[in-house]
Each structure stands twice: as C-alpha cells, then as structure tokens.
C-alpha atoms as a PDB file:
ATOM      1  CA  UNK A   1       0.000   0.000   0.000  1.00  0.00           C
ATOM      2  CA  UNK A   2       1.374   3.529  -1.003  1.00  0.00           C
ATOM      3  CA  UNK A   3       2.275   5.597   1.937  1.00  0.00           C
ATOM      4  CA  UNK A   4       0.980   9.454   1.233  1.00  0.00           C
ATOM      5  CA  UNK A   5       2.575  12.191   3.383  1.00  0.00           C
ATOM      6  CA  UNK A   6      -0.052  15.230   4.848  1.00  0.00           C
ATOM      7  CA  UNK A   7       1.534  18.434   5.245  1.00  0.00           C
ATOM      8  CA  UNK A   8      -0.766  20.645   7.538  1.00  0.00           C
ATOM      9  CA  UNK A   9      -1.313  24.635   6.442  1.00  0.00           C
ATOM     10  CA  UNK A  10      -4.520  26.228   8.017  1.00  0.00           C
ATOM     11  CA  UNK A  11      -2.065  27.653  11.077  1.00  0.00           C
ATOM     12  CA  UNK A  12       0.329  29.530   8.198  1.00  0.00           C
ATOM     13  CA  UNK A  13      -0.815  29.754   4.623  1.00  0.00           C
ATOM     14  CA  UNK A  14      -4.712  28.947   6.219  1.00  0.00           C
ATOM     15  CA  UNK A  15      -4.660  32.211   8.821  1.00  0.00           C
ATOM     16  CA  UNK A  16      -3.238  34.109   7.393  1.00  0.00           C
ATOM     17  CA  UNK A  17      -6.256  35.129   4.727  1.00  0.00           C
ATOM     18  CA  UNK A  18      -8.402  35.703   8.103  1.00  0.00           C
ATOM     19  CA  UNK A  19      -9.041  38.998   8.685  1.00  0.00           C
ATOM     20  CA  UNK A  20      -9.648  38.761  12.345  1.00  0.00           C
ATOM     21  CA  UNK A  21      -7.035  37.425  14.794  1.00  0.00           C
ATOM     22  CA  UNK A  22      -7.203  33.980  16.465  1.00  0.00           C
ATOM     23  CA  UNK A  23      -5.707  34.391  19.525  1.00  0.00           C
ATOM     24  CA  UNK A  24      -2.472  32.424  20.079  1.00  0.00           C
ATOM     25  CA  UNK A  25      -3.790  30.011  22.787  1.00  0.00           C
ATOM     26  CA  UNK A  26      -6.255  28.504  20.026  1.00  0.00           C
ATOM     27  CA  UNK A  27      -3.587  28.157  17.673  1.00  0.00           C
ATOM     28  CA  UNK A  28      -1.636  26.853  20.370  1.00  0.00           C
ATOM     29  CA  UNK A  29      -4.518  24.769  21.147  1.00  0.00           C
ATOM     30  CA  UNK A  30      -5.284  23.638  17.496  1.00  0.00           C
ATOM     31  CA  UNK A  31      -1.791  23.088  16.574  1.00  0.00           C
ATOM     32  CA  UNK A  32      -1.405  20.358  19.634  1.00  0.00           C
ATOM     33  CA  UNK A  33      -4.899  18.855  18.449  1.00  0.00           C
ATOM     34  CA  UNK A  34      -3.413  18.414  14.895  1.00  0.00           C
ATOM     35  CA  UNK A  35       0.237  16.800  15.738  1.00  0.00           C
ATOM     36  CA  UNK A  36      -1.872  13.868  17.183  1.00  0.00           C
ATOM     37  CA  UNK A  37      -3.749  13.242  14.266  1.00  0.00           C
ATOM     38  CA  UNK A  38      -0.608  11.771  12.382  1.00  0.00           C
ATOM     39  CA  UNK A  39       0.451  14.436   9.735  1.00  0.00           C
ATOM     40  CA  UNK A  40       3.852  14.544   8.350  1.00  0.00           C
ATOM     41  CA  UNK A  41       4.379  18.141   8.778  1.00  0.00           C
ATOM     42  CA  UNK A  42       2.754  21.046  10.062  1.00  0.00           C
ATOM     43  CA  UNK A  43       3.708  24.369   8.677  1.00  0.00           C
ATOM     44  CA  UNK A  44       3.209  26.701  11.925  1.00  0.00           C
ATOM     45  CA  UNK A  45       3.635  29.957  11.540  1.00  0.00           C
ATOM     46  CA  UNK A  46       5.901  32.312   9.890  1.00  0.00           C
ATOM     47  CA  UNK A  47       9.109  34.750  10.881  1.00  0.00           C
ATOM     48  CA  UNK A  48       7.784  37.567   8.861  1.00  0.00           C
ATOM     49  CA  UNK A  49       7.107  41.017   9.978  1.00  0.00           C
ATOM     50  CA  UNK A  50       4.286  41.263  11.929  1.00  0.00           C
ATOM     51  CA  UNK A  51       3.751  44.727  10.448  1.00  0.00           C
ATOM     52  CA  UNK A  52       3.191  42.652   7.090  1.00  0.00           C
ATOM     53  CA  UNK A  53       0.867  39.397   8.291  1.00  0.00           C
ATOM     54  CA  UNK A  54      -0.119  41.004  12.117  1.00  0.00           C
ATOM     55  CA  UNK A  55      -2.128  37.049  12.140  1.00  0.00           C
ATOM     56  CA  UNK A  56       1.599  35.726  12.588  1.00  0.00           C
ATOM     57  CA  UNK A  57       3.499  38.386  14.900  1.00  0.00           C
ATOM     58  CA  UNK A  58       2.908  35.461  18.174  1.00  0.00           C
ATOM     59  CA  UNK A  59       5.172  33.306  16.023  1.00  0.00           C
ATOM     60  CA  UNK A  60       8.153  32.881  18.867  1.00  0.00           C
ATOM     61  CA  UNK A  61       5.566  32.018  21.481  1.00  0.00           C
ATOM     62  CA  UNK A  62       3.031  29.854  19.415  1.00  0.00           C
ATOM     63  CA  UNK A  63       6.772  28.029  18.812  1.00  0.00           C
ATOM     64  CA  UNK A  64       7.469  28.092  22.490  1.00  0.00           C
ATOM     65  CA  UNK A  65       4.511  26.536  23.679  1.00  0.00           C
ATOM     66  CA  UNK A  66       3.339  23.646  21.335  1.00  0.00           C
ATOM     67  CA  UNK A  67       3.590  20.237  22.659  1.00  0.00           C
ATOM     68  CA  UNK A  68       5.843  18.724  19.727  1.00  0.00           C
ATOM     69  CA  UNK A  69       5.690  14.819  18.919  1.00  0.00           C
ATOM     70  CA  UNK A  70       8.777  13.102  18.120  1.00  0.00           C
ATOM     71  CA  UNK A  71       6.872  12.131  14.844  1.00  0.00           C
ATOM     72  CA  UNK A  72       6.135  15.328  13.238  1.00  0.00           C
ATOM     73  CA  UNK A  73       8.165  17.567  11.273  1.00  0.00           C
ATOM     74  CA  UNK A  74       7.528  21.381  12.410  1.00  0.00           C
ATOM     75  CA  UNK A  75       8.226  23.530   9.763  1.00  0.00           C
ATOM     76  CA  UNK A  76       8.337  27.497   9.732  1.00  0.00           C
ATOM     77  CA  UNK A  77       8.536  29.517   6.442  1.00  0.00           C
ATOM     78  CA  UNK A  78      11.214  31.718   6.535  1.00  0.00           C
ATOM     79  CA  UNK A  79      11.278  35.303   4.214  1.00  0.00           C
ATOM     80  CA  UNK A  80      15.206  36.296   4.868  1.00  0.00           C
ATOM     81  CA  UNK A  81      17.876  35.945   6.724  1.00  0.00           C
ATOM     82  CA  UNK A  82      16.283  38.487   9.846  1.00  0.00           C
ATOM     83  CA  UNK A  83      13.243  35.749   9.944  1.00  0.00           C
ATOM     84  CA  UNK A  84      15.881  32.786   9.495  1.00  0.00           C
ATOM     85  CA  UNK A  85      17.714  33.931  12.842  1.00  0.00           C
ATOM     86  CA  UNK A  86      14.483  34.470  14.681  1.00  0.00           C
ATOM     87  CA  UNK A  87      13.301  30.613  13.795  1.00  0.00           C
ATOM     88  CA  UNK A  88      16.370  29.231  14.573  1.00  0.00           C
ATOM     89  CA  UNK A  89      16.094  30.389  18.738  1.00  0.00           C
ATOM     90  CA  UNK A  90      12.592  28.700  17.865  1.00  0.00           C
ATOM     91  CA  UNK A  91      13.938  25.188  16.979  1.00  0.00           C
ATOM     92  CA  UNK A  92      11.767  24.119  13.819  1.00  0.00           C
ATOM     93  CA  UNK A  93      12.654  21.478  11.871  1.00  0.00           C
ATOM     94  CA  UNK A  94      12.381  23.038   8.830  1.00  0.00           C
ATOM     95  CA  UNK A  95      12.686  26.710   6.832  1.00  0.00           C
ATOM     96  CA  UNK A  96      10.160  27.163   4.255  1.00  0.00           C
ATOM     97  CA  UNK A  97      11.570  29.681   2.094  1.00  0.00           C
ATOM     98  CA  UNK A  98       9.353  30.680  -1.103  1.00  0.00           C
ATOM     99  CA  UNK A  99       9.675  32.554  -4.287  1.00  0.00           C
ATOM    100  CA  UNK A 100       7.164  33.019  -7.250  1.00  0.00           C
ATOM    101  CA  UNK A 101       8.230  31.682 -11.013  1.00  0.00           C
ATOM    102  CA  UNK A 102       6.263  33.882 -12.185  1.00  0.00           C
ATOM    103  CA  UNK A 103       8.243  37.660 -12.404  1.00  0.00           C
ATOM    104  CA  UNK A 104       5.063  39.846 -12.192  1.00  0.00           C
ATOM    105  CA  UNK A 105       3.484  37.754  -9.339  1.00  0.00           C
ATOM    106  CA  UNK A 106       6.935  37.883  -7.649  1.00  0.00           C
ATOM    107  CA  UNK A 107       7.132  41.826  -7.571  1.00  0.00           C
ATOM    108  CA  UNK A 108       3.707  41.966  -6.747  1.00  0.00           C
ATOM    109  CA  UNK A 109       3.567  39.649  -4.145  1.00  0.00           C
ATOM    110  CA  UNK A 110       7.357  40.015  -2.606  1.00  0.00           C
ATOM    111  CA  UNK A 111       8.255  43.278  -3.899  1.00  0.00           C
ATOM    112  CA  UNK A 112      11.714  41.723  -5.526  1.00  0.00           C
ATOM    113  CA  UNK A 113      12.193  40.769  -8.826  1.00  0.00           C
ATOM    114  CA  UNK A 114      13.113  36.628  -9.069  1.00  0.00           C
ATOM    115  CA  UNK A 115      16.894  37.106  -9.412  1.00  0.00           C
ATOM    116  CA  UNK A 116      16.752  39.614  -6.197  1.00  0.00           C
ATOM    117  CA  UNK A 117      14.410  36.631  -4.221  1.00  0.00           C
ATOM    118  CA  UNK A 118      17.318  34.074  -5.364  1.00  0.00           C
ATOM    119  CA  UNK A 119      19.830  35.961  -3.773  1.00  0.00           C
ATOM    120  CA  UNK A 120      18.067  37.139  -0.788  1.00  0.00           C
ATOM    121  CA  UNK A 121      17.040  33.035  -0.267  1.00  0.00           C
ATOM    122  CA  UNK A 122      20.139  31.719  -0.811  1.00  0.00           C
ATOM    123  CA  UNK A 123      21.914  33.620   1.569  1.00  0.00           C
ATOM    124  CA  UNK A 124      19.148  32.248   3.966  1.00  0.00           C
ATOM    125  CA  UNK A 125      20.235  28.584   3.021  1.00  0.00           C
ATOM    126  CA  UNK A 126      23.791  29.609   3.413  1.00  0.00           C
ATOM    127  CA  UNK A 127      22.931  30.311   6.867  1.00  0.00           C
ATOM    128  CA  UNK A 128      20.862  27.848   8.278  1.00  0.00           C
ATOM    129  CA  UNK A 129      21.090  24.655   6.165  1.00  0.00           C
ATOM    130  CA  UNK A 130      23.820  23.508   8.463  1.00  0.00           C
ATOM    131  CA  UNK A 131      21.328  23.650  11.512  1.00  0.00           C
ATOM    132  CA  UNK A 132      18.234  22.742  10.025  1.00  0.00           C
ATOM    133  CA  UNK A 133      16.755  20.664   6.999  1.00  0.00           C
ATOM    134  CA  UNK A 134      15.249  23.666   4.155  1.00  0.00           C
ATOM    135  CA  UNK A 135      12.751  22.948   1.532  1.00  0.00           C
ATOM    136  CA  UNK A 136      12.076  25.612  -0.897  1.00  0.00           C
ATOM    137  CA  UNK A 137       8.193  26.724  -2.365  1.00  0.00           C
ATOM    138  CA  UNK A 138       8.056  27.770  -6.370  1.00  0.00           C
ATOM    139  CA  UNK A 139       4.711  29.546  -6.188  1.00  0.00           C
ATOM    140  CA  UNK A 140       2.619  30.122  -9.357  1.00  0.00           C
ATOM    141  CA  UNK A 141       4.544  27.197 -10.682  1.00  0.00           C
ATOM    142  CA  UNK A 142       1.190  26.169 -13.130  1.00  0.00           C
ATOM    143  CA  UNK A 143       0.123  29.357 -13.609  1.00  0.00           C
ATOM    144  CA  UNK A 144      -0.198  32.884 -12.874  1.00  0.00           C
ATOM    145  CA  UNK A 145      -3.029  35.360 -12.832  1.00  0.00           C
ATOM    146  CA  UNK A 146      -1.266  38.286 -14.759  1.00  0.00           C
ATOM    147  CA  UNK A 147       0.812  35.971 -17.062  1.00  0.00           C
ATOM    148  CA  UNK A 148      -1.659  32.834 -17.804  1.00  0.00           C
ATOM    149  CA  UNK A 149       0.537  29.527 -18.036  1.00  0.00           C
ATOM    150  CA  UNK A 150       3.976  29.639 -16.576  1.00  0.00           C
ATOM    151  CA  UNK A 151       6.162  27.267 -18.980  1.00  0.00           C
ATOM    152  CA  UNK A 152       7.006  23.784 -17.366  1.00  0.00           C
ATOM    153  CA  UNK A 153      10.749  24.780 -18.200  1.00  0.00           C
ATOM    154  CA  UNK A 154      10.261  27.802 -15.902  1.00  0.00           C
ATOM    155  CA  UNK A 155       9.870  25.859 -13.008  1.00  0.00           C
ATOM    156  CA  UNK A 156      12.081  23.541 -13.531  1.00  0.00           C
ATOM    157  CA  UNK A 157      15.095  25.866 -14.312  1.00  0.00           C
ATOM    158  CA  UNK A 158      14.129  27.764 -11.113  1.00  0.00           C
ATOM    159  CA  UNK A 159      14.036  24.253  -9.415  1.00  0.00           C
ATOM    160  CA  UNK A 160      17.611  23.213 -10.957  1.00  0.00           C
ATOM    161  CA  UNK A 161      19.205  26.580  -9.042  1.00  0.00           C
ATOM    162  CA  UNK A 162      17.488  25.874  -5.683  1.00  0.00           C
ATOM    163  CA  UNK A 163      18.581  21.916  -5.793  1.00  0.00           C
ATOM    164  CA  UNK A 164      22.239  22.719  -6.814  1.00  0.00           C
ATOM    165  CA  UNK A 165      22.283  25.188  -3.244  1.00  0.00           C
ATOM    166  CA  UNK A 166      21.755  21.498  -1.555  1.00  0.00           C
ATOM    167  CA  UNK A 167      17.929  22.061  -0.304  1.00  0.00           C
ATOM    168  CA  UNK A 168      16.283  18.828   1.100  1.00  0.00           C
ATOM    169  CA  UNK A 169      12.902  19.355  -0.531  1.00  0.00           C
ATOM    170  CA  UNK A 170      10.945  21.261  -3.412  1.00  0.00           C
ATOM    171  CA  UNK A 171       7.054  22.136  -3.062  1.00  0.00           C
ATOM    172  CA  UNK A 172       5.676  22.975  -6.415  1.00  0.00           C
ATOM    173  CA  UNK A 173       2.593  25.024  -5.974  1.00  0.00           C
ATOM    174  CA  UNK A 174      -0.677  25.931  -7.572  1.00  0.00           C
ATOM    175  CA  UNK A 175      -0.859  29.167  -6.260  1.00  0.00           C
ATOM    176  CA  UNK A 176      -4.421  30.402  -7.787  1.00  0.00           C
ATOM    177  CA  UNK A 177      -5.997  27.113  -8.635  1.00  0.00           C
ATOM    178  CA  UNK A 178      -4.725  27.409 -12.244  1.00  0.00           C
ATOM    179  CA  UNK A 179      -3.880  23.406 -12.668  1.00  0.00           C
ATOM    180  CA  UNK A 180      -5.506  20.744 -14.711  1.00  0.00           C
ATOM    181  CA  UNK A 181      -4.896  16.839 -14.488  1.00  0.00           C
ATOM    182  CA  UNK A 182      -3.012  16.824 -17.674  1.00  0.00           C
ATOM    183  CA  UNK A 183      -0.546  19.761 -16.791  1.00  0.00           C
ATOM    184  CA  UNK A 184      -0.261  18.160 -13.515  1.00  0.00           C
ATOM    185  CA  UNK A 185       0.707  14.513 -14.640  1.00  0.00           C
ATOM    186  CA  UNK A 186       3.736  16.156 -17.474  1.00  0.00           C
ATOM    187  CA  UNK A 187       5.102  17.927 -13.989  1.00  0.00           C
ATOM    188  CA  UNK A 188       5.022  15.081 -11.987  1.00  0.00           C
ATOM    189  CA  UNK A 189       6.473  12.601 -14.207  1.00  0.00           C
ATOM    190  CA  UNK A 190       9.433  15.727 -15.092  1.00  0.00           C
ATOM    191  CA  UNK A 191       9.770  16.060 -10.948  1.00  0.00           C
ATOM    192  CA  UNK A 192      10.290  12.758 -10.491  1.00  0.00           C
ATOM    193  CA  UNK A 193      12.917  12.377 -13.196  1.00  0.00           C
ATOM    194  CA  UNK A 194      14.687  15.570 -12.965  1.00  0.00           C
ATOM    195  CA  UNK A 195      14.972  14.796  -8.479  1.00  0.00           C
ATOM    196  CA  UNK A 196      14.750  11.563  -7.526  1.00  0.00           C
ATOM    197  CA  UNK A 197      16.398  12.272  -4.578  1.00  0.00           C
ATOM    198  CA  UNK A 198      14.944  15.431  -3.639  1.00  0.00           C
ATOM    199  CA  UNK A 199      11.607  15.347  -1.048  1.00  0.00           C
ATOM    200  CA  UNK A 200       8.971  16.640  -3.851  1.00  0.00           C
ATOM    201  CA  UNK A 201       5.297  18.263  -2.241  1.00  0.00           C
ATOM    202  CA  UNK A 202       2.467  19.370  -4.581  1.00  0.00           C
ATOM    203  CA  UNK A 203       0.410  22.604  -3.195  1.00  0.00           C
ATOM    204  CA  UNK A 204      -2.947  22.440  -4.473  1.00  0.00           C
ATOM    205  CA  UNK A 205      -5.856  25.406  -4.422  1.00  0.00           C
ATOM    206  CA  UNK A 206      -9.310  24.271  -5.341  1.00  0.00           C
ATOM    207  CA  UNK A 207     -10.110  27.561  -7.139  1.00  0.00           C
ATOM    208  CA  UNK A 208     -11.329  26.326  -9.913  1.00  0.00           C
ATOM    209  CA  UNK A 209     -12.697  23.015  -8.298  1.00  0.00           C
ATOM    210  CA  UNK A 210     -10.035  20.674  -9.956  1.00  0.00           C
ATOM    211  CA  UNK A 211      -7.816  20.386  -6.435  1.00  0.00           C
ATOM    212  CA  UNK A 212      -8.627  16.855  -5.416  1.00  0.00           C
ATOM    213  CA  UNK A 213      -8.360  15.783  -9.506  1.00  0.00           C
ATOM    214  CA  UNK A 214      -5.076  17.447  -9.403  1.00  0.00           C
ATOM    215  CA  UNK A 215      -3.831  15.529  -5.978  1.00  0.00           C
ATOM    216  CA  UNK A 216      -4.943  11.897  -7.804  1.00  0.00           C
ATOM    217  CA  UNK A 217      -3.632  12.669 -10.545  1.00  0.00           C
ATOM    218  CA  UNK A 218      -0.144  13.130  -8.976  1.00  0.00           C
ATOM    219  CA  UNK A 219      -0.303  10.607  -6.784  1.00  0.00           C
ATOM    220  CA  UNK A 220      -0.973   8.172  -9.631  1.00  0.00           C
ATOM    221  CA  UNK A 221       1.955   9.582 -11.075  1.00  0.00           C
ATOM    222  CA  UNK A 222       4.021   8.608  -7.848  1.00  0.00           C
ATOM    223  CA  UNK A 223       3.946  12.115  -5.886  1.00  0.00           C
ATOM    224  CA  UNK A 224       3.522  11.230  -2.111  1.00  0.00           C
ATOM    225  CA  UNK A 225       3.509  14.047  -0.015  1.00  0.00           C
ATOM    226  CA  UNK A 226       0.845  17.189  -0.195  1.00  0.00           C
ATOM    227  CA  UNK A 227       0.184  20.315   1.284  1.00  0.00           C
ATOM    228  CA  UNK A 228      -3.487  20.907   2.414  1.00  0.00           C
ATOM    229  CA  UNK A 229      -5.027  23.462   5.089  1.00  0.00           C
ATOM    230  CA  UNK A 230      -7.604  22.057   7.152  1.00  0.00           C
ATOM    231  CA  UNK A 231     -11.590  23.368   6.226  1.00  0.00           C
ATOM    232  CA  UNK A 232      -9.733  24.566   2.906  1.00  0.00           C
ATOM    233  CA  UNK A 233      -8.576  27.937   4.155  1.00  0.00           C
ATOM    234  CA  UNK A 234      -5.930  30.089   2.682  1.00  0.00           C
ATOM    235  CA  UNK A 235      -5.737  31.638  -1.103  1.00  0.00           C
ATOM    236  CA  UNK A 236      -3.319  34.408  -2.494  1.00  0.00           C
ATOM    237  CA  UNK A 237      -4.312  38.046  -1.740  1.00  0.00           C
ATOM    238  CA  UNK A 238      -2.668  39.036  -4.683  1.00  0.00           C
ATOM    239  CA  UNK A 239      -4.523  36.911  -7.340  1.00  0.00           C
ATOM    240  CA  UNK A 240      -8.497  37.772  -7.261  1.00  0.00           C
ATOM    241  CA  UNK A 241     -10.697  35.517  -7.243  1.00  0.00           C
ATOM    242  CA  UNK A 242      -8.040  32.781  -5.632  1.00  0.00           C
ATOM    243  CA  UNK A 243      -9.804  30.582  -3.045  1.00  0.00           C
ATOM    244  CA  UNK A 244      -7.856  28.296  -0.404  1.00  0.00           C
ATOM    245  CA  UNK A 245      -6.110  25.514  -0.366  1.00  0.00           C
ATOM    246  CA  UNK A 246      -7.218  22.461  -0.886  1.00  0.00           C
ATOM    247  CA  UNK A 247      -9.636  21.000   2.172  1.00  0.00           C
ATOM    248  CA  UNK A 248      -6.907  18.620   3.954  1.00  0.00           C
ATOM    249  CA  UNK A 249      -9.519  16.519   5.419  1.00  0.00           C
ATOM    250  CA  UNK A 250     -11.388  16.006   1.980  1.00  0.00           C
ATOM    251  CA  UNK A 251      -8.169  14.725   0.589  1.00  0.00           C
ATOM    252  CA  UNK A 252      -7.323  12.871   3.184  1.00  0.00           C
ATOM    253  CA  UNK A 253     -10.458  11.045   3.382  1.00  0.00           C
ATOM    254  CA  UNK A 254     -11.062  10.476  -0.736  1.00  0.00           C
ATOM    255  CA  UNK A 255      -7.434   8.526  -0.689  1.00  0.00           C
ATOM    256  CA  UNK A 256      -8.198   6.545   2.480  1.00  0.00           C
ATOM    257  CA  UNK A 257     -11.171   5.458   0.769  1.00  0.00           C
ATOM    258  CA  UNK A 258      -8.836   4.217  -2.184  1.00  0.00           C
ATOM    259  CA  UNK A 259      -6.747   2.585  -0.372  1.00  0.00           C
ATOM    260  CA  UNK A 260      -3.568   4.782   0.191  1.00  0.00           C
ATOM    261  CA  UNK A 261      -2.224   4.878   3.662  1.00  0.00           C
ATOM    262  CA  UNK A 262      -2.072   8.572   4.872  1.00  0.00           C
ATOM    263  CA  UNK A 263      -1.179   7.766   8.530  1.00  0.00           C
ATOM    264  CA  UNK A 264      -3.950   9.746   9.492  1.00  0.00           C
ATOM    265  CA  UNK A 265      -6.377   9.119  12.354  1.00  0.00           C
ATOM    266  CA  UNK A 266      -9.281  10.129  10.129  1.00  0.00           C
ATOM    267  CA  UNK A 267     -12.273  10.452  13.059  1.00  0.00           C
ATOM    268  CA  UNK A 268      -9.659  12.551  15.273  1.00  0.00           C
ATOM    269  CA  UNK A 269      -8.992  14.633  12.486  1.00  0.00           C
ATOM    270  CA  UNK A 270     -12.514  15.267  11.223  1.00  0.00           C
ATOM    271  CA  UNK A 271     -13.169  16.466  15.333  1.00  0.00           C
ATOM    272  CA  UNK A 272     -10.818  18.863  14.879  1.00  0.00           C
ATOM    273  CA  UNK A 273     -12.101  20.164  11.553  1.00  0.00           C
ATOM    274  CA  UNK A 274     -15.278  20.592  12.999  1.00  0.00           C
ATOM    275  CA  UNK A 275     -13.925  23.244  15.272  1.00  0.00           C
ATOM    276  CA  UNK A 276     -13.266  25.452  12.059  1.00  0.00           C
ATOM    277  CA  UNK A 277     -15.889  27.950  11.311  1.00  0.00           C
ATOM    278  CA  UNK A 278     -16.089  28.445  15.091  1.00  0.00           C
ATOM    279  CA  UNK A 279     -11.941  29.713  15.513  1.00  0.00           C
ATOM    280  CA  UNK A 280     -12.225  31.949  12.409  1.00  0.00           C
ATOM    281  CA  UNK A 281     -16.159  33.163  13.126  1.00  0.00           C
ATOM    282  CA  UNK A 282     -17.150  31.644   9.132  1.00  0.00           C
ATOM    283  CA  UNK A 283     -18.483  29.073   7.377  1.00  0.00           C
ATOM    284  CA  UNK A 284     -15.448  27.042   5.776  1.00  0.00           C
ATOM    285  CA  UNK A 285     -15.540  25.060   2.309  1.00  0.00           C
ATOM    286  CA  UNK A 286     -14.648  21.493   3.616  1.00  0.00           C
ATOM    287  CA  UNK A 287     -17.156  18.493   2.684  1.00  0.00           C
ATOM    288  CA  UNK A 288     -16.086  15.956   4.879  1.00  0.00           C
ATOM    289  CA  UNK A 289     -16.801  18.016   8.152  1.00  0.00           C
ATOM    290  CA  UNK A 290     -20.476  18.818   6.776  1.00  0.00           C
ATOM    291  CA  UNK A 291     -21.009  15.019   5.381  1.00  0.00           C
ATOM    292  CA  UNK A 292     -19.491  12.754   7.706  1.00  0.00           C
ATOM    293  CA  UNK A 293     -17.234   9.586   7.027  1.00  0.00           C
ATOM    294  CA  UNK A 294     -18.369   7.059   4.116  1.00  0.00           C
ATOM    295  CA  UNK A 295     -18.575   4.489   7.103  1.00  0.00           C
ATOM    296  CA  UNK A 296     -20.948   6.798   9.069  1.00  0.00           C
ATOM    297  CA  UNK A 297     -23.914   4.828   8.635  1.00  0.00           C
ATOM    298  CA  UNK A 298     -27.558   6.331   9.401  1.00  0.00           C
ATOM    299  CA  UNK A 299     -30.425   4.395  10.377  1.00  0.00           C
ATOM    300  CA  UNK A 300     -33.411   3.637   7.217  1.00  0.00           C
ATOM    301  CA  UNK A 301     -36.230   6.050   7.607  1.00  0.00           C
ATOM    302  CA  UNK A 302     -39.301   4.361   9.206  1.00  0.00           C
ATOM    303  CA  UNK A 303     -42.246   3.602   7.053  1.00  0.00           C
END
C-alpha cells in the first residue's frame, strides 16, 4: 500500500487570509490537536514582519509553547535571513523559504524581482542549512493570474538553481488554482525524473474546483507528499478571485477510501475540523466536516 505524506497549512498559509485574529492560545490549542492526528508536517507559523501578516506576529511564542511529537516535522517559512535567525532560537525542523516563477506575481507579491528573491534566499540557506533541513516553495509554478501559463521549463530551471544550493525538498505550488490533471501529470512525471532524490510536495488550491483531480492525478503519477489546510482555508491576496487551499480533510479522506495509507487518524482529524468555522467566526468550504465519514452509517427512515 502507497504511503501518502499530509503536510498541515490552516495555522500559516490557512490564517493568514483571516481577517480577524485567532488568539495564540487557540492556535496553540489547534496546533497540539493536529500533531496527534498523524500528519507529516505542520507548517506553523511564519518569521515575517508582523507589520506585514499582524495574524503571525505570536510566532516565537506559538513556537514556544506547542507540545511537539517526536513524529512530526515542524516547519516554519522563513522570508530572509532576519526571519531565518528568529526561527532558529525557535527550533523548527524546517525553513520554508518561497519565491514566485512567475516575475510579475513575484514583484507583486514580494516586492523583488526573481533574481533579487534568489539571492536574498540563498543567503538564507547559506545560513541555516547547516542547523536545520530547508525545503524551498516555487509559487505560481502552473500558472499565474497576470501571465496565464507559466512554462514547465520555468519551473524547472528555477528548481535546478534551488537543488544545486543542496535544499532537502521542493514544493511545487498551484498558487491560484490554475492546474488541470493533464498539466499536472507532465510535472510530476518531469519532478520525479529531474529529483529523484529530492523530497517533492504538490500545493494544491481548489479555485477552480479541480484540487482533489489534481492531488490523484499526482499521486498516480508517484507524488507522495501534499500540502493541504484544514476546512480549505488560505488563497493568495494578490490573485483575485483565488480561493484556499485544498480542504486537507477532503483529501485525506477520498485517498483513504482508495486505499492509500495517509497515517492519518481520520475520526480525530474530522473532530478537529469541525472546530473550524467556530476559531475563524465563518463558514469554511470542507465536505467531509459537513457530510461525515463514508462508514458513518444512518439508520433507514421508518415507514
């Protein structure tokens, strides 16, 4: 049975699309609930300025306070070298540094052109990849919403440059929910080929509605691990129109039903999801919390 690797979101990429702020004891709270459900990796918080993402300036104490299993990866993404130092007095696991393929979405999104972003990040690696494991994020790697379809040779020249600085891992990512099947089975299959020895993620949004096609499609292409925020929050506030990422427990749940082993504790998971809408005061676009398990049976209507 294929083993497929959950990397958890909502408390990074998820929050910080919420315009109110949930208080650092519930995301203290929620992160603790989610490292016993039996993810790979959960992506924390970030070391950014809290003048930029104010939803992230508790990121040194939500660090300080988590109850960390020996089986999860904690992972922090990382914009420079100032947010590098900061994480490492935090003790993650792992720096998620990130940069757009796409030039426009790039300056729009990080203020640098991708040559400047390069720079800036490797530096960052220079620093800390001899203290701690770093996987690097190509945003709008399928496509962007100024430029339409990035080029598959775009990405992967970007990824060749990041995997000759010695990263452990690659996360290709569908930034805006711009991905189809097709376009995602020629990037797998290239992935694989290009790094076989590299950690490779797929980062799915379901803007379009094609996120949990996408994640089948690579996994039938041999793509194991996946980003996913729980209740599907998240999205990119500089593509309109982008919703969040895909719903963790959705995909979670279809590839359990098919078989794949996701090391996930399904009916502890789906608990926590249902605690959603209440922490972030909405209604939130995962099925599975609304529906129930396939095995939840109901009793026949009397006659």
């Amino acid at each position: 049975m294929q083993r497929i690797h959950f990397h958890e979101v909502v408390t990074r990429d998820g929050f910080q699309n919420e315009a109110t702020f949930v208080p650092t004891d519930t995301k203290v709270v929620l992160i603790d609930a989610l490292s016993r459900c039996g993810y790979a990796k959960i992506e924390v918080t970030s070391f950014t300025s809290a003048k930029a993402i104010p939803m992230l300036k508790d990121a040194e104490e939500v660090m300080g306070r988590i109850q960390r299993q020996p089986d999860v990866e904690y992972t922090v993404l990382v914009p420079n070298v100032r947010g590098a130092e900061r994480a490492l007095e935090c003790r993650a696991n792992e720096f998620n540094v990130v940069m757009s393929v796409s030039e426009t979405h790039n300056l729009t999104n990080l203020r640098m052109t991708r040559a400047q972003s390069f720079a800036s990040l490797r530096d960052v690696i220079a620093m800390a990849q001899q203290h701690v494991a770093i996987n690097v994020s190509l945003s709008t790697s399928f496509g962007c919403p100024m430029e339409g379809v990035v080029p598959q040779d775009e990405v992967l020249r970007w990824a060749d440059q990041f995997a000759a600085l010695g990263v452990r891992g690659l996360t290709i990512c569908d930034t805006t929910g711009m991905a189809n099947p097709a376009q995602v089975a020629r990037m797998a299959r290239a992935l694989k080929q290009r790094f076989p020895t590299l950690q490779l993620t797929l980062h799915f949004h379901n803007t379009r509605g094609m996120g949990l096609a996408n994640v089948l499609t690579a996994v039938q292409e041999g793509i194991d691990r996946f980003d996913g925020s729980l209740g599907g929050l998240g999205g990119c506030p500089y593509a309109p129109g982008a919703s969040g990422n895909i719903c963790s427990e959705d995909a979670i749940h279809m590839l359990s039903e098919m078989g794949y082993d996701t090391g996930i504790d399904l009916p502890r998971l789906l608990d926590v999801a249902r605690r959603m809408p209440a922490i972030v005061g909405h209604e939130v676009s995962g099925q599975l919390a609304k529906a129930g398990l396939c095995t939840d049976l109901h009793p026949a209507p009397s006659m």
